[in-house]
N, C-alpha and C. Protein backbone atom coordinates (compact mmCIF):
# COMPACT_ATOMS: atom_id res chain seq x y z
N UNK A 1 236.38 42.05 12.17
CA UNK A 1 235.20 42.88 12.23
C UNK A 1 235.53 44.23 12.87
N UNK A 2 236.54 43.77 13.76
CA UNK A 2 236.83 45.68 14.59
C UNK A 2 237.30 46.56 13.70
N UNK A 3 238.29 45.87 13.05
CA UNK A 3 239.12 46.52 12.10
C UNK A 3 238.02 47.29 10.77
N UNK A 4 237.06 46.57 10.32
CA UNK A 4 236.37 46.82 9.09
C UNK A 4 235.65 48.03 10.11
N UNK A 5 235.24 47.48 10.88
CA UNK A 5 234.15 48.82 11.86
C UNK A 5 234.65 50.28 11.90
N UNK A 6 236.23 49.95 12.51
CA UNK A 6 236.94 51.09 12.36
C UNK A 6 237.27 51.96 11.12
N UNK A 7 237.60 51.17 10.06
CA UNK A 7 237.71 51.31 9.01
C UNK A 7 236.31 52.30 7.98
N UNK A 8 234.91 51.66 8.48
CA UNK A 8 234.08 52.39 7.76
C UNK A 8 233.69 53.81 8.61
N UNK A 9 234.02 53.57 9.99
CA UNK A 9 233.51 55.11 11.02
C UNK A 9 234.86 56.24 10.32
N UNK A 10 235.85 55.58 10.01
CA UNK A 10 236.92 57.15 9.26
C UNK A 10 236.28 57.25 7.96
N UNK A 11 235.82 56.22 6.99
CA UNK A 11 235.24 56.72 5.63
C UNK A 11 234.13 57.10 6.20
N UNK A 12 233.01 57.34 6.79
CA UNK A 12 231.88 58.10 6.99
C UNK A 12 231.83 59.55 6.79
N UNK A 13 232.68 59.92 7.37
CA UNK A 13 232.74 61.27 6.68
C UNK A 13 233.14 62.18 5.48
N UNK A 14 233.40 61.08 4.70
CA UNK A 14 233.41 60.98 3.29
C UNK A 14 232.44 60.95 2.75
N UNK A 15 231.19 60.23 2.99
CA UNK A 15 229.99 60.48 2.22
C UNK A 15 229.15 62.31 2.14
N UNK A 16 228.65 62.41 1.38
CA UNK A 16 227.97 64.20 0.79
C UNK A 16 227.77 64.57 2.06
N UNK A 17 226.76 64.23 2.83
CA UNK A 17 226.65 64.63 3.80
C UNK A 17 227.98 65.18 4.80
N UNK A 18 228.66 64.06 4.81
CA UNK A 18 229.73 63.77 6.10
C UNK A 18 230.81 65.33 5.80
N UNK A 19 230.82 65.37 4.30
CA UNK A 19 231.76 66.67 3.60
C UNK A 19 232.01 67.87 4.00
N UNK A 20 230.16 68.14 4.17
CA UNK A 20 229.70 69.18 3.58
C UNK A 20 229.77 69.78 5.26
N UNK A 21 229.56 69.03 6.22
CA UNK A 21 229.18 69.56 7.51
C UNK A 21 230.04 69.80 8.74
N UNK A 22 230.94 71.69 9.33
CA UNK A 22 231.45 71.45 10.36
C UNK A 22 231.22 70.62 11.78
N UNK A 23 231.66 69.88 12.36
CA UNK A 23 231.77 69.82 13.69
C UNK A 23 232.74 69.33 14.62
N UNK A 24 232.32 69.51 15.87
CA UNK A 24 233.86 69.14 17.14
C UNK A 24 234.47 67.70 17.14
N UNK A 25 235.52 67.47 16.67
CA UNK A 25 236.36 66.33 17.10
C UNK A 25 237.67 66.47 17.45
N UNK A 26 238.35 65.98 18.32
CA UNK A 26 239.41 65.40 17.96
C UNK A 26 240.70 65.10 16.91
N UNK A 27 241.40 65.84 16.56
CA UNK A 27 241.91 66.00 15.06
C UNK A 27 242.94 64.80 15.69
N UNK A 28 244.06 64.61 17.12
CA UNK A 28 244.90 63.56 17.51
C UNK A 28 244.16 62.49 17.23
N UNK A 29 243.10 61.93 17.53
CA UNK A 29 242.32 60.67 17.59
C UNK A 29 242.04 60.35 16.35
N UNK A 30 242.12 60.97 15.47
CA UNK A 30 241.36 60.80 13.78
C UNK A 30 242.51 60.66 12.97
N UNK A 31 243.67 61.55 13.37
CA UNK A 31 244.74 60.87 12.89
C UNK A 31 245.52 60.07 13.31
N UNK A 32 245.67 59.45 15.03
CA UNK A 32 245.96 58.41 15.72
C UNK A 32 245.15 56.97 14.82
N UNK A 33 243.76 57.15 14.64
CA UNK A 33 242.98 55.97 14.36
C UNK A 33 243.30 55.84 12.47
N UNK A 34 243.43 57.11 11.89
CA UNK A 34 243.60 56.67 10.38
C UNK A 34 244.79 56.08 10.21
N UNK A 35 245.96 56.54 10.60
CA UNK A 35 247.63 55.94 10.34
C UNK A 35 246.98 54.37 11.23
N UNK A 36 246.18 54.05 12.45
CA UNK A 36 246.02 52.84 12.84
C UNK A 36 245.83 51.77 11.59
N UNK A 37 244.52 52.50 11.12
CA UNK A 37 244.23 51.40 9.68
C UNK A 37 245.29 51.42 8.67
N UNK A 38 246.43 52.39 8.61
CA UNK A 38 246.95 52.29 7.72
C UNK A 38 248.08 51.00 7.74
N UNK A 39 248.14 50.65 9.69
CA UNK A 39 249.06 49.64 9.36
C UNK A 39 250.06 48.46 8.98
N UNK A 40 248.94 47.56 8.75
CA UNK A 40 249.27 46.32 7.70
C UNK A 40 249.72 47.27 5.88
N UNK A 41 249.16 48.26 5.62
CA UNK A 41 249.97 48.58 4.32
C UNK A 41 251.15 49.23 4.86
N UNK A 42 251.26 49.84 5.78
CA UNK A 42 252.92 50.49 6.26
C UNK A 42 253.71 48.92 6.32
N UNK A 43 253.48 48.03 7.00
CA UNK A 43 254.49 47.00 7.10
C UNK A 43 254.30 46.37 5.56
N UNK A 44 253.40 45.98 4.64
CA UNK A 44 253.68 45.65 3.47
C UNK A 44 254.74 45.79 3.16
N UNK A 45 254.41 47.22 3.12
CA UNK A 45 255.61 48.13 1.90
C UNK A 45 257.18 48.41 2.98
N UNK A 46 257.12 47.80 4.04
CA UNK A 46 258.71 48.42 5.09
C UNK A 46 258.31 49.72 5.19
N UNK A 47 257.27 50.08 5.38
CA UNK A 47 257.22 51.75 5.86
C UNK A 47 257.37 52.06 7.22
N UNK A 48 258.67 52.67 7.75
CA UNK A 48 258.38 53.19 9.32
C UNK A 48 257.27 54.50 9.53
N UNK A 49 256.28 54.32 10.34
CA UNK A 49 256.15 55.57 10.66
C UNK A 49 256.43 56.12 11.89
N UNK A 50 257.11 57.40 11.83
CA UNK A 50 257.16 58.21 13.16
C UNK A 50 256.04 59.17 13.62
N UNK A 51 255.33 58.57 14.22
CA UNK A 51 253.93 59.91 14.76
C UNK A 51 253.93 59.36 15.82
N UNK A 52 254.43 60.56 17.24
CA UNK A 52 254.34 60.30 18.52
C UNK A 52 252.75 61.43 19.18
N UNK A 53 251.69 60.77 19.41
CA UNK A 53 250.75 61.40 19.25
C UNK A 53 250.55 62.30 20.07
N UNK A 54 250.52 63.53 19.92
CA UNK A 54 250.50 64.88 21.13
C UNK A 54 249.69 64.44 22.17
N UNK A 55 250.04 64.79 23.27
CA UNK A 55 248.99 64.88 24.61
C UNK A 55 247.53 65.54 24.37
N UNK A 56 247.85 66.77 23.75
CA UNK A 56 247.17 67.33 23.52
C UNK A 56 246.04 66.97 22.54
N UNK A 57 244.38 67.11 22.62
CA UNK A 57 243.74 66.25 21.92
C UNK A 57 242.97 67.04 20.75
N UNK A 58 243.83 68.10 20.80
CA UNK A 58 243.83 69.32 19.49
C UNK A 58 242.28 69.31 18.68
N UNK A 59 241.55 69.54 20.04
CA UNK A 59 240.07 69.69 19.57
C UNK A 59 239.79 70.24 18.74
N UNK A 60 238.61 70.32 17.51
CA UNK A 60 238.59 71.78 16.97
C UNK A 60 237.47 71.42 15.92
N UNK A 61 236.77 72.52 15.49
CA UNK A 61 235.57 72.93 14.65
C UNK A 61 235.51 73.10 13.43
N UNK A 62 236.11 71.42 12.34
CA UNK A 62 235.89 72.10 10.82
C UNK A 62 235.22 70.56 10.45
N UNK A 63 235.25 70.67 8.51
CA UNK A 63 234.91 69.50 8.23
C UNK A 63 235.56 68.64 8.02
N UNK A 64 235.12 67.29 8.96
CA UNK A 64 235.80 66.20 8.94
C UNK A 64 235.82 65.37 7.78
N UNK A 65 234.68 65.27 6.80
CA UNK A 65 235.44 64.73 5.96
C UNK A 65 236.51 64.95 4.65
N UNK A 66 236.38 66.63 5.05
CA UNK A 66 237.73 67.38 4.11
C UNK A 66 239.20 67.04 4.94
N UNK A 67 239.34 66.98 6.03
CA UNK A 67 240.55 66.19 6.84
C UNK A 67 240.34 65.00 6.05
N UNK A 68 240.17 64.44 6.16
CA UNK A 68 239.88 62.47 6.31
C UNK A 68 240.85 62.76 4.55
N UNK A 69 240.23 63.14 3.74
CA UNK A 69 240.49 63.13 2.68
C UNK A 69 241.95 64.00 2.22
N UNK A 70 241.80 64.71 2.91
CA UNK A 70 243.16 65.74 2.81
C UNK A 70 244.27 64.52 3.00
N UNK A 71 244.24 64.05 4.45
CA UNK A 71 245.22 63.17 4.89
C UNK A 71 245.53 62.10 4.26
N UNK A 72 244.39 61.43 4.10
CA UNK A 72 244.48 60.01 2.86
C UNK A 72 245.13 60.38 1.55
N UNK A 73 245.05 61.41 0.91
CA UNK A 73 245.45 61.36 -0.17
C UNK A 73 247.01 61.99 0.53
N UNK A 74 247.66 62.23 1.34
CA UNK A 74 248.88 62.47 1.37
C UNK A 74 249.57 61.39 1.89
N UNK A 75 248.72 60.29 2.56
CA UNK A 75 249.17 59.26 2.54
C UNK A 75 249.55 58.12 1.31
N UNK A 76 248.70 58.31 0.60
CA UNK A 76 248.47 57.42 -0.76
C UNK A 76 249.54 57.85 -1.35
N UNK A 77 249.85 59.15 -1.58
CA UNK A 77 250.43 59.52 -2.66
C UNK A 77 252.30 59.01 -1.57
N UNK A 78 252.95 58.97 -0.56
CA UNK A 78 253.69 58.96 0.25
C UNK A 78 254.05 57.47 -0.38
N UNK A 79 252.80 56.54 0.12
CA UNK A 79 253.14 55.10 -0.18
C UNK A 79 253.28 54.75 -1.86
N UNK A 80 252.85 55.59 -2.58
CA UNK A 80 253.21 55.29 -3.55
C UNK A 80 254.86 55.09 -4.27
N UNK A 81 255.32 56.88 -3.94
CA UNK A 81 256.24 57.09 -3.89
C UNK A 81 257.69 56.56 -3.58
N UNK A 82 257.28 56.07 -2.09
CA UNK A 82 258.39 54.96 -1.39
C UNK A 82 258.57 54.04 -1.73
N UNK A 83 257.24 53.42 -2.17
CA UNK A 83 257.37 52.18 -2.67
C UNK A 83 258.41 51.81 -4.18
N UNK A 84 258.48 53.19 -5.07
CA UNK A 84 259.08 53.27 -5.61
C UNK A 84 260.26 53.15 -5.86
N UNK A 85 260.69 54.09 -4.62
CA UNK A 85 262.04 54.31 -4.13
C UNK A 85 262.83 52.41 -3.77
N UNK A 86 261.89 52.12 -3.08
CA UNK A 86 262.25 50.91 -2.86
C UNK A 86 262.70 49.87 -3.49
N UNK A 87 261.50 49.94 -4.89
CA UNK A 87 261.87 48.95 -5.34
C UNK A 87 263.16 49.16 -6.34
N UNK A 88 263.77 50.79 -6.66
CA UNK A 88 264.97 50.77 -6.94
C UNK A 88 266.56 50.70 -6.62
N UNK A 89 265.85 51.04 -5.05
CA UNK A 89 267.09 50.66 -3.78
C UNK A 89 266.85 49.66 -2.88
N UNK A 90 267.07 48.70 -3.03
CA UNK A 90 266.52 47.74 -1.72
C UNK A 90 266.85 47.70 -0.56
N UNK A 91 268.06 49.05 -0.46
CA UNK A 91 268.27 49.16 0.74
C UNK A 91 267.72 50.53 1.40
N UNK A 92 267.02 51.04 0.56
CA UNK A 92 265.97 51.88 0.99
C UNK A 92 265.53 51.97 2.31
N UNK A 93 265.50 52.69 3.10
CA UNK A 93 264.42 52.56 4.40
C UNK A 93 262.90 53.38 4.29
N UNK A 94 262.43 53.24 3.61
CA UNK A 94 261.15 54.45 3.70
C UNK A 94 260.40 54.59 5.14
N UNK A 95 260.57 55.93 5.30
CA UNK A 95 259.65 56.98 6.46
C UNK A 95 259.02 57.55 5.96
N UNK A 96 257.89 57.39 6.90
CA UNK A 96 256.64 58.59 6.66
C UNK A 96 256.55 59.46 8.42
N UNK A 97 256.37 60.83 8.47
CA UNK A 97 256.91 61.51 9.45
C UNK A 97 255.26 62.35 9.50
N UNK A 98 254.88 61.95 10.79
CA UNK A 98 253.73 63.29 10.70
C UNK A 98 253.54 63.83 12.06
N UNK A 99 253.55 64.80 12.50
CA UNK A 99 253.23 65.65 13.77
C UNK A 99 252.13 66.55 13.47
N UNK A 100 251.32 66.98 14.84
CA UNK A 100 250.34 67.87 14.81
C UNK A 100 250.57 68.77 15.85
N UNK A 101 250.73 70.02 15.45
CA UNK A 101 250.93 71.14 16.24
C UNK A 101 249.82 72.14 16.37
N UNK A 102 250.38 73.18 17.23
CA UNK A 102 248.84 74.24 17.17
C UNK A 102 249.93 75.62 17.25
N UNK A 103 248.46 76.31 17.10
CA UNK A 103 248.92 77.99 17.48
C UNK A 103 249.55 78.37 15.47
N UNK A 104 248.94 78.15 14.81
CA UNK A 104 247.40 77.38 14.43
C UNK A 104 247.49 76.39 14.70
N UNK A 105 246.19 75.22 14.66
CA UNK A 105 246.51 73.77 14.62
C UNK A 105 246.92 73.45 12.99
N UNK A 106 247.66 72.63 13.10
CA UNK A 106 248.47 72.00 11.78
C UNK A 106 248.86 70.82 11.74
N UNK A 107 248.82 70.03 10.53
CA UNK A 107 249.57 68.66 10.45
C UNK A 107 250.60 68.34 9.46
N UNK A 108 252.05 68.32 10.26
CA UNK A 108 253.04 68.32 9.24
C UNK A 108 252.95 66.70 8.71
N UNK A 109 253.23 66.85 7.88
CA UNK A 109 253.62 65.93 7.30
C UNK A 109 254.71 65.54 6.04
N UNK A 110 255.70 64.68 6.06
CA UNK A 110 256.44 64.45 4.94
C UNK A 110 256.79 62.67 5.31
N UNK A 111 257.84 62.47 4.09
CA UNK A 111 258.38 61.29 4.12
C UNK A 111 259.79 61.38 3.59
N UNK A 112 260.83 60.26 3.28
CA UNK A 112 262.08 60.61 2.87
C UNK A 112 262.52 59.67 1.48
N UNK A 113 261.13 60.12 0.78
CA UNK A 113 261.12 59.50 -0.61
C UNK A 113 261.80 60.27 -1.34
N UNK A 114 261.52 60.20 -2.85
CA UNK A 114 262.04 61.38 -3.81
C UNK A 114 261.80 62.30 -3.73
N UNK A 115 260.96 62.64 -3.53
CA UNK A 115 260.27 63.92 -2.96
C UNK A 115 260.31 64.59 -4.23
N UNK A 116 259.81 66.41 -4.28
CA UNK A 116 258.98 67.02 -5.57
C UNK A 116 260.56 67.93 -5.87
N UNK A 117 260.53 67.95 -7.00
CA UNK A 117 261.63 69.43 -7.46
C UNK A 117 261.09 70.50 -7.55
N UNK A 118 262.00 71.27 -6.94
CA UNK A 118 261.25 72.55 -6.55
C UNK A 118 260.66 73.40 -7.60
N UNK A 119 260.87 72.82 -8.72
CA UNK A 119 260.67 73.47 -9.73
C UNK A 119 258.98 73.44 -10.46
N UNK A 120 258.42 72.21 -9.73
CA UNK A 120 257.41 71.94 -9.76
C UNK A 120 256.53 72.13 -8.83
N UNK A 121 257.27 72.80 -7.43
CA UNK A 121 256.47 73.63 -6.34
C UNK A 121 254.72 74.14 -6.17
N UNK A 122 254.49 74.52 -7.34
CA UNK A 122 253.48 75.35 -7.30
C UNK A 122 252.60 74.40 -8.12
N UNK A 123 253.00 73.56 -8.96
CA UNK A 123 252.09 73.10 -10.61
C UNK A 123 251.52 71.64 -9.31
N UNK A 124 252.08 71.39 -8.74
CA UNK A 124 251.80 69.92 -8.08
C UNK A 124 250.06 70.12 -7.50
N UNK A 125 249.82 71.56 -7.11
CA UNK A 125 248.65 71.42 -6.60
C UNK A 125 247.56 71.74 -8.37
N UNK A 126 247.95 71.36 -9.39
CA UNK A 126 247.25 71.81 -10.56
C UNK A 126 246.40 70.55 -10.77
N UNK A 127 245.16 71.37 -11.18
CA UNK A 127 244.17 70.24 -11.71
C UNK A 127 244.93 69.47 -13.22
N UNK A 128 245.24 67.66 -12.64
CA UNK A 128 245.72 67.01 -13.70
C UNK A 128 247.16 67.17 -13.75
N UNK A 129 247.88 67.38 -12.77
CA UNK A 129 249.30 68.05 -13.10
C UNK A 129 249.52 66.48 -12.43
N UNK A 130 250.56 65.61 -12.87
CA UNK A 130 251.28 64.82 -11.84
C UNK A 130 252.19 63.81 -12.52
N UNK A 131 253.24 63.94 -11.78
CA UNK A 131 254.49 62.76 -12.24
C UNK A 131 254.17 61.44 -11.79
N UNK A 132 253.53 61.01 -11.65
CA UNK A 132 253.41 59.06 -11.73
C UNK A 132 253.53 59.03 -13.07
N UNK A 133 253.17 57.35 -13.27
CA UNK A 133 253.66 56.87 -14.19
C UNK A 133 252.53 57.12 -14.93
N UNK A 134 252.06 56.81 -16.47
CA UNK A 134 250.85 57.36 -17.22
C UNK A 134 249.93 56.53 -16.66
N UNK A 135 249.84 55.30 -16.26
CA UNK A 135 248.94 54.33 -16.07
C UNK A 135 248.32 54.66 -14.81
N UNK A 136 249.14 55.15 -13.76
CA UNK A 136 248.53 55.41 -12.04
C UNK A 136 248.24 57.05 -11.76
N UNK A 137 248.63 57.64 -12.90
CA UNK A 137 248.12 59.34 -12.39
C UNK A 137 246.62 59.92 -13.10
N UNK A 138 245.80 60.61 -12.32
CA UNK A 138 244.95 61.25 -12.57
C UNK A 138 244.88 62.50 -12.24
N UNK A 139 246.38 63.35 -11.21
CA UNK A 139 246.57 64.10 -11.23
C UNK A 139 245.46 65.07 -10.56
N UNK A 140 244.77 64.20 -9.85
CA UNK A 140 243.27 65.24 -9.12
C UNK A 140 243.85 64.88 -7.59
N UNK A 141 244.69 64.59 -7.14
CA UNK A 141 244.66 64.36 -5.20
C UNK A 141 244.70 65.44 -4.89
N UNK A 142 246.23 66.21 -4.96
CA UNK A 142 246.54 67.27 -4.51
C UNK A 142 245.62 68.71 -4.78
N UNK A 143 245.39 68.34 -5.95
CA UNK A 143 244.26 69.72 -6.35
C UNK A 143 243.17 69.27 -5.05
N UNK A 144 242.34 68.53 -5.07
CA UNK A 144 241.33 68.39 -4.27
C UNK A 144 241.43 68.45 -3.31
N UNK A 145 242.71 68.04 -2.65
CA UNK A 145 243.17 68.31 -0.95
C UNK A 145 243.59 69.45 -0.85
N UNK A 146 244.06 70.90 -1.84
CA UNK A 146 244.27 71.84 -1.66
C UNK A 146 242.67 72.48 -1.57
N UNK A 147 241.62 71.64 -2.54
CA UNK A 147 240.64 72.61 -2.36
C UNK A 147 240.01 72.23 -1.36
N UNK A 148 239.93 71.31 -0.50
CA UNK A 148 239.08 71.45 0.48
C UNK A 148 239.46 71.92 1.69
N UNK A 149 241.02 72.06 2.06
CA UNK A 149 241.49 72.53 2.68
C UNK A 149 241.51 74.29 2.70
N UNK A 150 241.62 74.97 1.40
CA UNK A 150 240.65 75.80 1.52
C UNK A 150 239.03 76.45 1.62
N UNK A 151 238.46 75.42 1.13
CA UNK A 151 236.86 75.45 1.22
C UNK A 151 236.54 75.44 2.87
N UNK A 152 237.25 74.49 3.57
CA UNK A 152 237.32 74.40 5.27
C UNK A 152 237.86 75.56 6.03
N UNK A 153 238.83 76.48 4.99
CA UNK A 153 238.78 77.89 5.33
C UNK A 153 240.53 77.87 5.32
N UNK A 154 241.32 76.56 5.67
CA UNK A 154 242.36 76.65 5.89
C UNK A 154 243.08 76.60 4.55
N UNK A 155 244.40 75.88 4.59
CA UNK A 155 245.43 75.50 3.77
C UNK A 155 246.14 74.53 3.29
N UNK A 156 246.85 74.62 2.40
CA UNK A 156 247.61 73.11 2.39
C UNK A 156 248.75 73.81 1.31
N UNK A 157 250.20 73.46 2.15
CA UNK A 157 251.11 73.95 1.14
C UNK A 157 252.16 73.21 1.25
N UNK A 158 252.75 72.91 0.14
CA UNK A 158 254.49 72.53 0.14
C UNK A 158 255.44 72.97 0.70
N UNK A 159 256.41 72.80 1.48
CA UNK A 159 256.97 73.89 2.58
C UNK A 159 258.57 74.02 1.95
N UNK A 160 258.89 74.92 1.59
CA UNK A 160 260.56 74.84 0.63
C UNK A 160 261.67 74.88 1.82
N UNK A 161 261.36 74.35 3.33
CA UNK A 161 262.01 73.53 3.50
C UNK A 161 261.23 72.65 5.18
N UNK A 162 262.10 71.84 4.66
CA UNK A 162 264.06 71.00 4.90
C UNK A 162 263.52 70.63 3.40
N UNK A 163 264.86 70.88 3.03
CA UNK A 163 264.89 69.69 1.76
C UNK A 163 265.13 68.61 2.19
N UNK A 164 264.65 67.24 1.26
CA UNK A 164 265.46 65.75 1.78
C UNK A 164 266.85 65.34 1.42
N UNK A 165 266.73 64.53 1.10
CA UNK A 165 268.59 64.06 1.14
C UNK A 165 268.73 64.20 -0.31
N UNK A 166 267.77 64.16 -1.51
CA UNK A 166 267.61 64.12 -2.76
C UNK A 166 267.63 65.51 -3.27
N UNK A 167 267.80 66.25 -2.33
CA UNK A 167 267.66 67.83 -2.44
C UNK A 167 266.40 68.42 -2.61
N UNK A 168 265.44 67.36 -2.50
CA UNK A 168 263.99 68.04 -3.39
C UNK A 168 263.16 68.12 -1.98
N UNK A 169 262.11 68.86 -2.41
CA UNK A 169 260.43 68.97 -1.43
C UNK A 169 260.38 67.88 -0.33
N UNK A 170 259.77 67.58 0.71
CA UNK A 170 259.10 66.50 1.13
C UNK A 170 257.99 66.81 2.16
N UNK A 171 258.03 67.97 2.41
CA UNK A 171 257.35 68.39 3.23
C UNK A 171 255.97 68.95 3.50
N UNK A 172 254.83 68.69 3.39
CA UNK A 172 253.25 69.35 3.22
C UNK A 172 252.85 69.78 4.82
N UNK A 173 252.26 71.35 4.85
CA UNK A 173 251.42 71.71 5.87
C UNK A 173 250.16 72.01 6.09
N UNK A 174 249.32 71.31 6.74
CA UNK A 174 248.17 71.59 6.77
C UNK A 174 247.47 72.30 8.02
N UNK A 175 247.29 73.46 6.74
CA UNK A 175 246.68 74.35 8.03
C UNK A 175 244.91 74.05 8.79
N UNK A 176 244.98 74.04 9.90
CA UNK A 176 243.13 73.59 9.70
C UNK A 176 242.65 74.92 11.00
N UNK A 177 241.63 75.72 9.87
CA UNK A 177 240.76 76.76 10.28
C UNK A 177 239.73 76.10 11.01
N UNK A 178 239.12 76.71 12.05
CA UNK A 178 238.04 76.16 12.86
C UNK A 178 237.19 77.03 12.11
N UNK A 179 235.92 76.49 11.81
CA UNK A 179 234.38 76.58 11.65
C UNK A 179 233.63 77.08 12.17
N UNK A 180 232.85 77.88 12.33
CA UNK A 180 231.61 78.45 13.14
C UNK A 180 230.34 78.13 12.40
């Protein structure tokens, strides 16, 4: 029951309402508590994650449920990926890597999957653009987490570097603008 409790207070701000409306939280605690629920699917799949959670409790003034959603879908799309990786290397280790910094506040994030070719840099955030397989892509995450991340005023970009060990992308930054 804690778990489901927890579970529906991060989707709450997903509903129209929850979207549409700035206010003050906690950005460490929201992503401390979402990677929390995420972790019975991180051990599923052998996913390490590394997120050592800042001291700092990186307060700040936008909409929470354009975070919530930004993050989830860079999670989804991460576990997808690895899982991939995995099941063609079994000696695979999949990581997922996320820190939150400020001065702006930001949330890096990557993993050490296949990661994107750079060549596809720019098309990844396209409405309908996406390499899964035909059956699992709809090709709307990244578009939608780019747009609400600008609608919230901030950003969301592919960062051309570090490359991973595959030579390709792995890296996403999210910029988050405070609200008035």
């Amino acid at each position: 029951m804690k778990s489901i409790h927890k579970r529906l207070r991060i989707l709450d701000p997903l509903s129209v309402s929850g979207r549409q409306a700035p206010e003050t939280f906690s950005l460490t605690q929201l992503i401390s508590e979402t990677l929390e629920d995420h972790q019975t699917q991180f051990i599923r799949h052998g996913i390490h994650l590394k997120y050592e959670p800042p001291k700092d409790r990186f307060t700040t003034k936008t909409v929470k449920g354009y975070v919530v959603q930004i993050f989830e879908n860079l999670l989804a799309n991460s576990v997808y990926w690895l899982s991939l990786e995995k099941e063609k290397s079994p000696l695979f280790e999949p990581q997922i890597n996320v820190s939150i910094v400020g001065s702006p506040t930001r949330i890096i994030f990557s993993d050490n999957g296949p990661g994107i070719d750079p060549e596809h840099k720019d098309r990844i955030f396209d409405m309908f653009f996406s390499l899964k397989e035909s059956k699992k892509r709809r090709g709307l995450g990244l578009y939608i987490a780019r747009a609400n991340a600008v609608a919230a005023g901030g950003s969301l970009e592919l960062q051309e570097e570090p490359v991973n060990d595959f030579g390709r992308l792995n890296t996403f930054e999210y910029c988050i603008s405070e609200q008035t």
